[in-house]
C-alpha atoms as a PDB file:
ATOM      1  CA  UNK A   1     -26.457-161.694-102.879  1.00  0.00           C
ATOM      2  CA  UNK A   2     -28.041-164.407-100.644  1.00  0.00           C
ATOM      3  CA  UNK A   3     -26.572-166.469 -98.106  1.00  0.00           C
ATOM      4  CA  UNK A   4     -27.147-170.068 -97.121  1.00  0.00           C
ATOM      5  CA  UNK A   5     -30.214-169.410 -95.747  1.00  0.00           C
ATOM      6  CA  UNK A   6     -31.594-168.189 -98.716  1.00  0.00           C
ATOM      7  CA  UNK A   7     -31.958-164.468 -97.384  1.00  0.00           C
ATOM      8  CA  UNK A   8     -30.439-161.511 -99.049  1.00  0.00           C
ATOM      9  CA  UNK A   9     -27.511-159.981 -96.582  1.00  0.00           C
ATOM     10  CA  UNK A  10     -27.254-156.442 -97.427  1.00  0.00           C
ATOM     11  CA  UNK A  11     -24.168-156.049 -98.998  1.00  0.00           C
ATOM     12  CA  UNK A  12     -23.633-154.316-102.233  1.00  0.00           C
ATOM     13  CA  UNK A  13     -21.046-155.771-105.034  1.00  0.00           C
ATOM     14  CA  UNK A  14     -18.152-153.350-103.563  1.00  0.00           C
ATOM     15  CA  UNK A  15     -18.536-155.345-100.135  1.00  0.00           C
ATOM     16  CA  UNK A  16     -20.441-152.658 -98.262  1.00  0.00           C
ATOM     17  CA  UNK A  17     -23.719-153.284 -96.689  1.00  0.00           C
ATOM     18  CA  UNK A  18     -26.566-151.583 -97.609  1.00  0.00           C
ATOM     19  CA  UNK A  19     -29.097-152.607 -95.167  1.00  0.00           C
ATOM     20  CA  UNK A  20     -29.419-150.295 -91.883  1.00  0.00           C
ATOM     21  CA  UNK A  21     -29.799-152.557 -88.793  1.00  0.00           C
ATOM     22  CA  UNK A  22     -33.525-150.643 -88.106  1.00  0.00           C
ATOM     23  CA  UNK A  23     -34.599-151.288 -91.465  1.00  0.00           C
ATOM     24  CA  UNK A  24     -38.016-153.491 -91.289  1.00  0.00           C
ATOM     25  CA  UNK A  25     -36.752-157.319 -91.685  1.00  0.00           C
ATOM     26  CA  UNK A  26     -36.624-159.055 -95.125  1.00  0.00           C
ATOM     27  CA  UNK A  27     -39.802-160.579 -96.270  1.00  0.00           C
ATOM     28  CA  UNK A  28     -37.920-163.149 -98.158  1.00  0.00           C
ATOM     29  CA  UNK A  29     -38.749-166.832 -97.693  1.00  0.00           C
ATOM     30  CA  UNK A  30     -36.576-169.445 -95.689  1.00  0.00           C
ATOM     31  CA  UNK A  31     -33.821-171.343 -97.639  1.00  0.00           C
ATOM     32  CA  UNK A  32     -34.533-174.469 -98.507  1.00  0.00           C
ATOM     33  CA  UNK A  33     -32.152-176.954 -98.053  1.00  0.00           C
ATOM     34  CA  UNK A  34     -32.045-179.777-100.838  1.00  0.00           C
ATOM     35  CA  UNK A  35     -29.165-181.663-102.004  1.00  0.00           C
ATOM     36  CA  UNK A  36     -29.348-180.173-105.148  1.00  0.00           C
ATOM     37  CA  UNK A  37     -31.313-176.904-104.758  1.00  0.00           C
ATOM     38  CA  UNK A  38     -30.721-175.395-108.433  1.00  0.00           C
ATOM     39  CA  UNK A  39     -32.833-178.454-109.980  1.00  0.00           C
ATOM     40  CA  UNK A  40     -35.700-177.415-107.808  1.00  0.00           C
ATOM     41  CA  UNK A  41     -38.161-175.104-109.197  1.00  0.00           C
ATOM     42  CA  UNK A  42     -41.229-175.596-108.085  1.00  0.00           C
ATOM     43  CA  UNK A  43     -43.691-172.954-106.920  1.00  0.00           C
ATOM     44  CA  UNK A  44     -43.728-172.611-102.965  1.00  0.00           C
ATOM     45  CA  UNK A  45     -46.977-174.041-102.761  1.00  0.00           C
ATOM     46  CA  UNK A  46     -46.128-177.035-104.545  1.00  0.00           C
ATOM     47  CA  UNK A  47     -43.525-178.189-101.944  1.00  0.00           C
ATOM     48  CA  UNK A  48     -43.520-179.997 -98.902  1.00  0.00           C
ATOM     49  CA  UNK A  49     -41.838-177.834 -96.326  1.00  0.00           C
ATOM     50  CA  UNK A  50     -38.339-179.193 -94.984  1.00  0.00           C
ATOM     51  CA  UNK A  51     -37.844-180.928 -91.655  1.00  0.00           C
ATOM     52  CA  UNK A  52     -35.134-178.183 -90.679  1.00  0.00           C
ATOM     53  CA  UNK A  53     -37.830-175.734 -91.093  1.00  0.00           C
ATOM     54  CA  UNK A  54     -40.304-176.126 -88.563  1.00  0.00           C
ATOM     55  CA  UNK A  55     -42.437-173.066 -87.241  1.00  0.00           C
ATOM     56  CA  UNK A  56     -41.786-171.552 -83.727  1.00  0.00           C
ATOM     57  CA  UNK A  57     -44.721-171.650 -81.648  1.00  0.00           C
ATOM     58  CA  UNK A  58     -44.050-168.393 -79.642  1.00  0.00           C
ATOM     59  CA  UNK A  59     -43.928-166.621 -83.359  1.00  0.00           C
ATOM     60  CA  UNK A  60     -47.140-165.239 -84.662  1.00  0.00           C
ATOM     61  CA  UNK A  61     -47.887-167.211 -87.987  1.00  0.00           C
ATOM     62  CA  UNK A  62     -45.928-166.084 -90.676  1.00  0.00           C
ATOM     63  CA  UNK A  63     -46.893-165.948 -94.665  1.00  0.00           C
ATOM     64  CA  UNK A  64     -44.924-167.771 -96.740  1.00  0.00           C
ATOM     65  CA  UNK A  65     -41.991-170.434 -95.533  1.00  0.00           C
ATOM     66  CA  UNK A  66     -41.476-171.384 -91.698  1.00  0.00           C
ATOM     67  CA  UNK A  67     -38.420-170.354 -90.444  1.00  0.00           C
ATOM     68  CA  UNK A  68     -35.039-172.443 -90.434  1.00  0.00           C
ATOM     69  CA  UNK A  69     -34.664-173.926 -87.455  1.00  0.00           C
ATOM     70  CA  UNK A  70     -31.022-175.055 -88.970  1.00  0.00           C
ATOM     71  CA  UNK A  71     -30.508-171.124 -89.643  1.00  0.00           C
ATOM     72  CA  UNK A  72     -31.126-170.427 -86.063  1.00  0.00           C
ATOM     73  CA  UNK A  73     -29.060-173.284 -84.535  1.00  0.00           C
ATOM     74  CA  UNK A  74     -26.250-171.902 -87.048  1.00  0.00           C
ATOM     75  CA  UNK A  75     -26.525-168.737 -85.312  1.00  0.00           C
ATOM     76  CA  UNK A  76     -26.678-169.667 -81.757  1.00  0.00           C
ATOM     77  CA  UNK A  77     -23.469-172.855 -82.524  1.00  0.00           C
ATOM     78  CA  UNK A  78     -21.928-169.264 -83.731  1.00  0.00           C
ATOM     79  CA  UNK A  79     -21.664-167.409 -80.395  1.00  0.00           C
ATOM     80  CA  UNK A  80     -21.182-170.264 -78.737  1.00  0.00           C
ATOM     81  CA  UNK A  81     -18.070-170.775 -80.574  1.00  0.00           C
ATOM     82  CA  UNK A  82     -17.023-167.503 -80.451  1.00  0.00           C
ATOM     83  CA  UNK A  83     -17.079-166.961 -77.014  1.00  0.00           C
ATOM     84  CA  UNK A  84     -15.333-170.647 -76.272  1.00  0.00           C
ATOM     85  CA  UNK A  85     -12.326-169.126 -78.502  1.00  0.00           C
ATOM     86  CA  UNK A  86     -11.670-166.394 -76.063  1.00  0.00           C
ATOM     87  CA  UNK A  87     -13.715-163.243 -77.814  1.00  0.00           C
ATOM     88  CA  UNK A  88     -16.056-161.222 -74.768  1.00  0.00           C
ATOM     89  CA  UNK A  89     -19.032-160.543 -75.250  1.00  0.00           C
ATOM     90  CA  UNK A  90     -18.684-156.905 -76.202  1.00  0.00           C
ATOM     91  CA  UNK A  91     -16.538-157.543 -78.721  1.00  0.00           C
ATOM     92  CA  UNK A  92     -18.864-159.942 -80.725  1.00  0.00           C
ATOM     93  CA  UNK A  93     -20.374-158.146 -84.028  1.00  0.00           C
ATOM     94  CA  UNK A  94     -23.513-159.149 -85.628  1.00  0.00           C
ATOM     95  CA  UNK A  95     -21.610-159.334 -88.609  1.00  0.00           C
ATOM     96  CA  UNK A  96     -18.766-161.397 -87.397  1.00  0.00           C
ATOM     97  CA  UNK A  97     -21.859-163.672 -85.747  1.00  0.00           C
ATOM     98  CA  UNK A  98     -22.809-163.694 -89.109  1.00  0.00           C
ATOM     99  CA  UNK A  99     -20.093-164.576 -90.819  1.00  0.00           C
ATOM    100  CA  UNK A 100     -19.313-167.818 -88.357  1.00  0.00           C
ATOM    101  CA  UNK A 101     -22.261-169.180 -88.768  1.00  0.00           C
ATOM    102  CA  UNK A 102     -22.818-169.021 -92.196  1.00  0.00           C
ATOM    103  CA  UNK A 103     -25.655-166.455 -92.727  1.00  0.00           C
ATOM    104  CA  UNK A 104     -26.695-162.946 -93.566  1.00  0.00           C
ATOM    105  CA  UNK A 105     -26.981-160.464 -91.055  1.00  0.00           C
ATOM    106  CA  UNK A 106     -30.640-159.743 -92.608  1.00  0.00           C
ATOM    107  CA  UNK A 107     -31.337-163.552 -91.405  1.00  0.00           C
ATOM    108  CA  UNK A 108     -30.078-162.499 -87.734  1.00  0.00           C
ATOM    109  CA  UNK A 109     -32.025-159.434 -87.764  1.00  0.00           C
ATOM    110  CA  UNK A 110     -35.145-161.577 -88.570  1.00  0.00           C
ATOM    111  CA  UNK A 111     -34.762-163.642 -85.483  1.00  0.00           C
ATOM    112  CA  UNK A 112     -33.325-161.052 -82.968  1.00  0.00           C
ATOM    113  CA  UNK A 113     -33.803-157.246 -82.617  1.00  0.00           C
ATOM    114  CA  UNK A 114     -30.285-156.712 -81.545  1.00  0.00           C
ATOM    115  CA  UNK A 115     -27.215-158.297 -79.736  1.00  0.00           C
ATOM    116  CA  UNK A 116     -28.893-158.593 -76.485  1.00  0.00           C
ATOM    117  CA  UNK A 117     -31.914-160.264 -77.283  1.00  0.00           C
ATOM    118  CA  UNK A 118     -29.652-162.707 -79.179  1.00  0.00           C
ATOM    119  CA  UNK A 119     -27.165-162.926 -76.409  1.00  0.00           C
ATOM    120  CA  UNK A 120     -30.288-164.011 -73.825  1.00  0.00           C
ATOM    121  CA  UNK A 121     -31.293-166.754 -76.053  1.00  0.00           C
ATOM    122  CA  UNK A 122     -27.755-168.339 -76.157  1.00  0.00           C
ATOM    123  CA  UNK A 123     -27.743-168.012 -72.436  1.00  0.00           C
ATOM    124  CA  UNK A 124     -31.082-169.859 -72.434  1.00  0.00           C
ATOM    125  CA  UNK A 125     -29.444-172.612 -74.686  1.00  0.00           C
ATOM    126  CA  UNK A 126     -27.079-173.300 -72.387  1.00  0.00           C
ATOM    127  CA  UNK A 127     -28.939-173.560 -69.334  1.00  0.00           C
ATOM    128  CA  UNK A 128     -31.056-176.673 -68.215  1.00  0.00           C
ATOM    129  CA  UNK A 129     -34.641-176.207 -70.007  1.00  0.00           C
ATOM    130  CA  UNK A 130     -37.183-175.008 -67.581  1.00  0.00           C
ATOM    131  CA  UNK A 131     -39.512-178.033 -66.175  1.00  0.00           C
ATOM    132  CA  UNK A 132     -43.052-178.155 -67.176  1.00  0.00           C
ATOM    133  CA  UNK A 133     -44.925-177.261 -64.058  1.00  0.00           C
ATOM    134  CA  UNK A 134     -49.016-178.260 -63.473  1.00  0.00           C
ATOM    135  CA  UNK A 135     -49.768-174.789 -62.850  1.00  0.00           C
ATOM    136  CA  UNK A 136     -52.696-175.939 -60.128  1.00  0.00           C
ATOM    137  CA  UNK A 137     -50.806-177.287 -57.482  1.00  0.00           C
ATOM    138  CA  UNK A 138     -48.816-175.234 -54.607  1.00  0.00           C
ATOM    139  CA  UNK A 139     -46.068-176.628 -53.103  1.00  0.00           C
ATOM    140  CA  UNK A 140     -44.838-179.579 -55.788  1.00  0.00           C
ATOM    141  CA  UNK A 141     -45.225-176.875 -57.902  1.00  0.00           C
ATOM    142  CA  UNK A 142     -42.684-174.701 -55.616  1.00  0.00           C
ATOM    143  CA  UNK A 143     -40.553-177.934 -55.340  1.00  0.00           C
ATOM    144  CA  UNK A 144     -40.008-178.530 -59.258  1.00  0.00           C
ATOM    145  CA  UNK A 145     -39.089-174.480 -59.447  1.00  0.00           C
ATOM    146  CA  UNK A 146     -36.803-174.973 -56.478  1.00  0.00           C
ATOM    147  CA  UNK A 147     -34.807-177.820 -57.917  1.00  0.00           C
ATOM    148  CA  UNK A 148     -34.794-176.114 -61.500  1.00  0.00           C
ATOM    149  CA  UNK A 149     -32.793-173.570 -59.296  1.00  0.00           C
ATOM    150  CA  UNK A 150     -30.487-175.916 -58.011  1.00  0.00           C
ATOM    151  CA  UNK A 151     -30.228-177.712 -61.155  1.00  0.00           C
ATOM    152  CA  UNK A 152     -28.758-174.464 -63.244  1.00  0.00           C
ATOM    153  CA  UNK A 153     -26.531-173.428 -60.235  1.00  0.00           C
ATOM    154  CA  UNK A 154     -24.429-176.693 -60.898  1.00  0.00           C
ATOM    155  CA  UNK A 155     -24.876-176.399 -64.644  1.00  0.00           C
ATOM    156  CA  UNK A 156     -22.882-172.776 -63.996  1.00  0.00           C
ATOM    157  CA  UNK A 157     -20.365-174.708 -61.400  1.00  0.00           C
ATOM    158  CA  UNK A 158     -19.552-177.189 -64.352  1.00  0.00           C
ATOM    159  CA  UNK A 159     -19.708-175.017 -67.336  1.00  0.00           C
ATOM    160  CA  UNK A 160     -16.435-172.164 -67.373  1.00  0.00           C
ATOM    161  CA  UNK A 161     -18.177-170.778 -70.223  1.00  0.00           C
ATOM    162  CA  UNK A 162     -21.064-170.242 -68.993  1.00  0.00           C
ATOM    163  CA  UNK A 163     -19.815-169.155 -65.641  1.00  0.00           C
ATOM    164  CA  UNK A 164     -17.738-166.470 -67.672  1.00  0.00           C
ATOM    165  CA  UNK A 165     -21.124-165.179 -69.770  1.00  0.00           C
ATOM    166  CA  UNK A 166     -22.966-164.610 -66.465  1.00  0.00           C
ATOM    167  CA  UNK A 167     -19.936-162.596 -65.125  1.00  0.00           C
ATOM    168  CA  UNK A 168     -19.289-160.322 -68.349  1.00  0.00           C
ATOM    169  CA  UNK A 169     -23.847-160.502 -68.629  1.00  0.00           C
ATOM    170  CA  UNK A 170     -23.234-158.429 -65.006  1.00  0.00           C
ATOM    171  CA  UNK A 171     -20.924-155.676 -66.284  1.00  0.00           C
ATOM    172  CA  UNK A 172     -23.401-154.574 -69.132  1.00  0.00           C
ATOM    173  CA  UNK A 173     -26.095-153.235 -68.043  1.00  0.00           C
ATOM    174  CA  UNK A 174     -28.418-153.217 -71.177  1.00  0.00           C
ATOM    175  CA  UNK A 175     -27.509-156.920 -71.914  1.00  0.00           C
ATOM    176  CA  UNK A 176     -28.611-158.220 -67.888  1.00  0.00           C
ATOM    177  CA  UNK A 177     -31.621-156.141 -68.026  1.00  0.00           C
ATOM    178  CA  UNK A 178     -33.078-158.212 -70.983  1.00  0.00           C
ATOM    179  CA  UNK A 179     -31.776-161.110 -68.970  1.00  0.00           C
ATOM    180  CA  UNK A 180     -33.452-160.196 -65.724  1.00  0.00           C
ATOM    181  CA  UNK A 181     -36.652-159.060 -67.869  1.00  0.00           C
ATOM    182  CA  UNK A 182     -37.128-162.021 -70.091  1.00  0.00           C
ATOM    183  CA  UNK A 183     -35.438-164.818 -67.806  1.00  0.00           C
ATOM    184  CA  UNK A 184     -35.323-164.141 -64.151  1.00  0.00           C
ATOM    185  CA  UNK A 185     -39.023-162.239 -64.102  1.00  0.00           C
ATOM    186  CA  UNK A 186     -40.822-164.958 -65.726  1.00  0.00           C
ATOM    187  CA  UNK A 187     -39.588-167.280 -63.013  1.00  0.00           C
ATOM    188  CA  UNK A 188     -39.641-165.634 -60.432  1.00  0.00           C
ATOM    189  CA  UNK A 189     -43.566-164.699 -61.617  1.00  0.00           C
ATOM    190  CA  UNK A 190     -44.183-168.310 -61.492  1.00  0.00           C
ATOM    191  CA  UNK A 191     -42.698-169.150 -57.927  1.00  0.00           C
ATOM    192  CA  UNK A 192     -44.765-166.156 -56.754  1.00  0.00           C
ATOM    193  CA  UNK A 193     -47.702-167.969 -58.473  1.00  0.00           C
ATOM    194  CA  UNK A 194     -46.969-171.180 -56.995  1.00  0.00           C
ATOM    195  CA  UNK A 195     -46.412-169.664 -53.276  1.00  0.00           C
ATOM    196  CA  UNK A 196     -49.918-168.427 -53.420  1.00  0.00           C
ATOM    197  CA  UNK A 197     -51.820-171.246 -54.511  1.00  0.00           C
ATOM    198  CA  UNK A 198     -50.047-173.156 -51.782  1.00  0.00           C
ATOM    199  CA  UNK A 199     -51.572-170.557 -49.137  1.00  0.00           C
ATOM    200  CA  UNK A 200     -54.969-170.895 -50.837  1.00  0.00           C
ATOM    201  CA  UNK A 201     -55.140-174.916 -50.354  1.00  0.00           C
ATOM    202  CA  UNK A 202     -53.766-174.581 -46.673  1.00  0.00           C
ATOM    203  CA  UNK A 203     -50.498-175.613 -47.198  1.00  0.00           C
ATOM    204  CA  UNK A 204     -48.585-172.444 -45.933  1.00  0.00           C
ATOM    205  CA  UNK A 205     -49.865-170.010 -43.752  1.00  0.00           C
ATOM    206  CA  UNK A 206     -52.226-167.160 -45.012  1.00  0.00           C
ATOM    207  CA  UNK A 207     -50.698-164.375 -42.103  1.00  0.00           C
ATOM    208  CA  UNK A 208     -47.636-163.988 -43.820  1.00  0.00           C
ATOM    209  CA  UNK A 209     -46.033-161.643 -46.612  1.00  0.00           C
ATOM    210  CA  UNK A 210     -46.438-163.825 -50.271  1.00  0.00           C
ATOM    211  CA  UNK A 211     -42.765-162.306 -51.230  1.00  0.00           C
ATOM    212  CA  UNK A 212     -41.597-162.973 -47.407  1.00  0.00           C
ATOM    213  CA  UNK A 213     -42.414-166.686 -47.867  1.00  0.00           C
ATOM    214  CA  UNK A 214     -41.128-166.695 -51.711  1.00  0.00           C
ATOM    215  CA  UNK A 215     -37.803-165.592 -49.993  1.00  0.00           C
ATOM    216  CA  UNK A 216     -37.481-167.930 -47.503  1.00  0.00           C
ATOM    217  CA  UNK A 217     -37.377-170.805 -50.223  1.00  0.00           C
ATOM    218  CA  UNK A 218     -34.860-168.832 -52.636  1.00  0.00           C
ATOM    219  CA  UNK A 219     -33.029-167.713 -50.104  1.00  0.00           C
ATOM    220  CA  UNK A 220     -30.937-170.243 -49.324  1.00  0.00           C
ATOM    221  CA  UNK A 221     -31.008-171.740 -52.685  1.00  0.00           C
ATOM    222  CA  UNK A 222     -29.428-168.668 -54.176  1.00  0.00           C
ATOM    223  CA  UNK A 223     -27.148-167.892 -51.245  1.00  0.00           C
ATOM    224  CA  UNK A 224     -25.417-171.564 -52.572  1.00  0.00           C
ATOM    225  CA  UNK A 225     -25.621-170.977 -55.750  1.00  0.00           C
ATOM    226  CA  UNK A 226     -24.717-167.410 -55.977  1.00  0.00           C
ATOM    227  CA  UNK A 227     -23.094-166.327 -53.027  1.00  0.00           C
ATOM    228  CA  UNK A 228     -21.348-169.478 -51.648  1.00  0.00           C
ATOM    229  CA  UNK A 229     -19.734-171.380 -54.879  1.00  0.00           C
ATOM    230  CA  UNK A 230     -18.000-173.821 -52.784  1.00  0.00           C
ATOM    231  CA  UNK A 231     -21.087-174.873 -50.863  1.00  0.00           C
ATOM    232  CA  UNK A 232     -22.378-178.313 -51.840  1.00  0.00           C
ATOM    233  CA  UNK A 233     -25.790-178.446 -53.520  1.00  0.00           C
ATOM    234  CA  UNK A 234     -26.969-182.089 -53.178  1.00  0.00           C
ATOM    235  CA  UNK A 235     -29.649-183.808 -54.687  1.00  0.00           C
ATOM    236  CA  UNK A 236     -31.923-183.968 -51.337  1.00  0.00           C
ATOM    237  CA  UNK A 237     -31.426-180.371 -50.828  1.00  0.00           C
ATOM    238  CA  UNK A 238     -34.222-179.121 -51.784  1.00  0.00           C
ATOM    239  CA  UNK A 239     -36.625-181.969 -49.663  1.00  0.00           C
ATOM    240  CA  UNK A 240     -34.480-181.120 -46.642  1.00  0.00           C
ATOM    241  CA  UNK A 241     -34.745-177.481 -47.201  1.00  0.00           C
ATOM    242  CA  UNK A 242     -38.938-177.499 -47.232  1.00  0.00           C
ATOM    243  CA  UNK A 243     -38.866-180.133 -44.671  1.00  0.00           C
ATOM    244  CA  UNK A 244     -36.791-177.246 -42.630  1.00  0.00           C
ATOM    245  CA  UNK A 245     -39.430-174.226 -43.250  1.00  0.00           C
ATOM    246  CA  UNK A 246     -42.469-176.436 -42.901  1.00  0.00           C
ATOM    247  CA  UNK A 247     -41.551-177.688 -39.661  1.00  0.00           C
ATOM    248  CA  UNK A 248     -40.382-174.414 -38.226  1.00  0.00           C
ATOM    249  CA  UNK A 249     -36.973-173.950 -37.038  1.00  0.00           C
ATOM    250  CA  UNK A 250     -37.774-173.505 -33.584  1.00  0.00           C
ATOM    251  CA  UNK A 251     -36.541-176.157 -31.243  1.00  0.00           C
ATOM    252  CA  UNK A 252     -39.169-178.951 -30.656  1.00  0.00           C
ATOM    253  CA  UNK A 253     -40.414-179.203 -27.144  1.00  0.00           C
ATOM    254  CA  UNK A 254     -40.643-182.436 -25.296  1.00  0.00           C
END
């Protein structure tokens, strides 16, 4: 049988699925969804793909149908909802996933190897989207990242539910790994990256630890966000924070 998506789900007529989890995923196309699907029978070629169904651009092209961007938003609503009516993360099936939002599990195992990977990209829903940096300059480069920081601590202050994910995310292991691998890395890769091109154009000193300096930014950013939940984090603290380390925190002698 298929589901909404258009993808078969695995399950024989007696209810039980057929389809092991490691199983190679379905080569079927993407649903399509028209008003009145049964009167369309037109060859794939002959048919304009659907505005729901636009390709992802970190995918490697695919044959056939893009995937369903609808499909996917289905799925992510679908843990989202889940986890607002009370059910932990470690109690969340694929196939209960699957069954809120509407889908196959084949369709989920398209998208996501397993729970984790899944679990990340709901995360990464939630959060504020990562800002577009220039990737040439050194320290406005350093600010956006810095203030992306800021930005998701008080998304967590103001979100319960997402304050509760990070807190179960912490107490299973596998699931912050891929978080910390796919998420945290990548950005904390790209601070690295900007620290360093700020040394090479003169705008931090050159006799001094890359990571060292890359700390003494975070640092305090984390400590509030982290560490110190009832600590304010203001718009301007970020400026007043590099105004801080590029100044020295030495007292200034008359």
């Amino acid at each position: 049988m298929r589901d909404q998506d258009g993808e078969r789900d695995g399950t024989r007529g007696d209810g039980r699925n057929d389809t092991p989890h490691e199983q190679e995923p379905s080569p079927d196309p993407e649903p399509r969804h028209d008003p009145e699907p049964h009167r369309d029978h037109a060859p794939r070629h002959d048919r304009e793909p659907q505005r729901d169904e636009a390709p992802r651009h970190d995918q490697e092209p695919r044959r056939g149908r893009p995937r369903s961007a609808a499909a996917e938003r289905a799925i992510l609503d679908a843990v989202i909802a889940l986890l607002e009516a009370g059910e932990p993360l470690a109690g969340l099936s694929i196939e209960r996933i699957a069954r809120t939002a509407g889908v196959g599990k084949a369709t989920i195992y398209r998208r996501w190897s397993g729970k984790e990977e899944l679990f990340v990209d709901v995360v990464r829903d939630m959060e504020p989207v990562d800002p577009p940096l220039s990737g040439t300059e050194g320290l406005a480069d350093l600010r956006i990242l810095l203030e992306s920081l800021r930005t998701r601590g008080l998304a967590q202050r103001s979100s319960a539910l997402l304050h509760n994910i990070f807190a179960q995310m912490k107490s299973h292991p596998k699931l912050w790994d891929e978080y910390f691998g796919t998420v945290i890395a990548p950005r904390r890769a790209a601070m690295l990256a900007a620290v360093r091109r700020a040394v090479a154009a003169g705008e931090l000193r050159d006799d001094l630890d890359v990571e060292l300096i890359d700390d003494l930014f975070v640092g305090p950013v984390l400590v509030r966000t982290v560490h110190r939940p009832e600590a304010p984090l203001p718009d301007d603290l970020v400026d007043r924070l590099m105004t801080a380390l590029l100044q020295g925190l030495a007292p200034r002698r008359v």
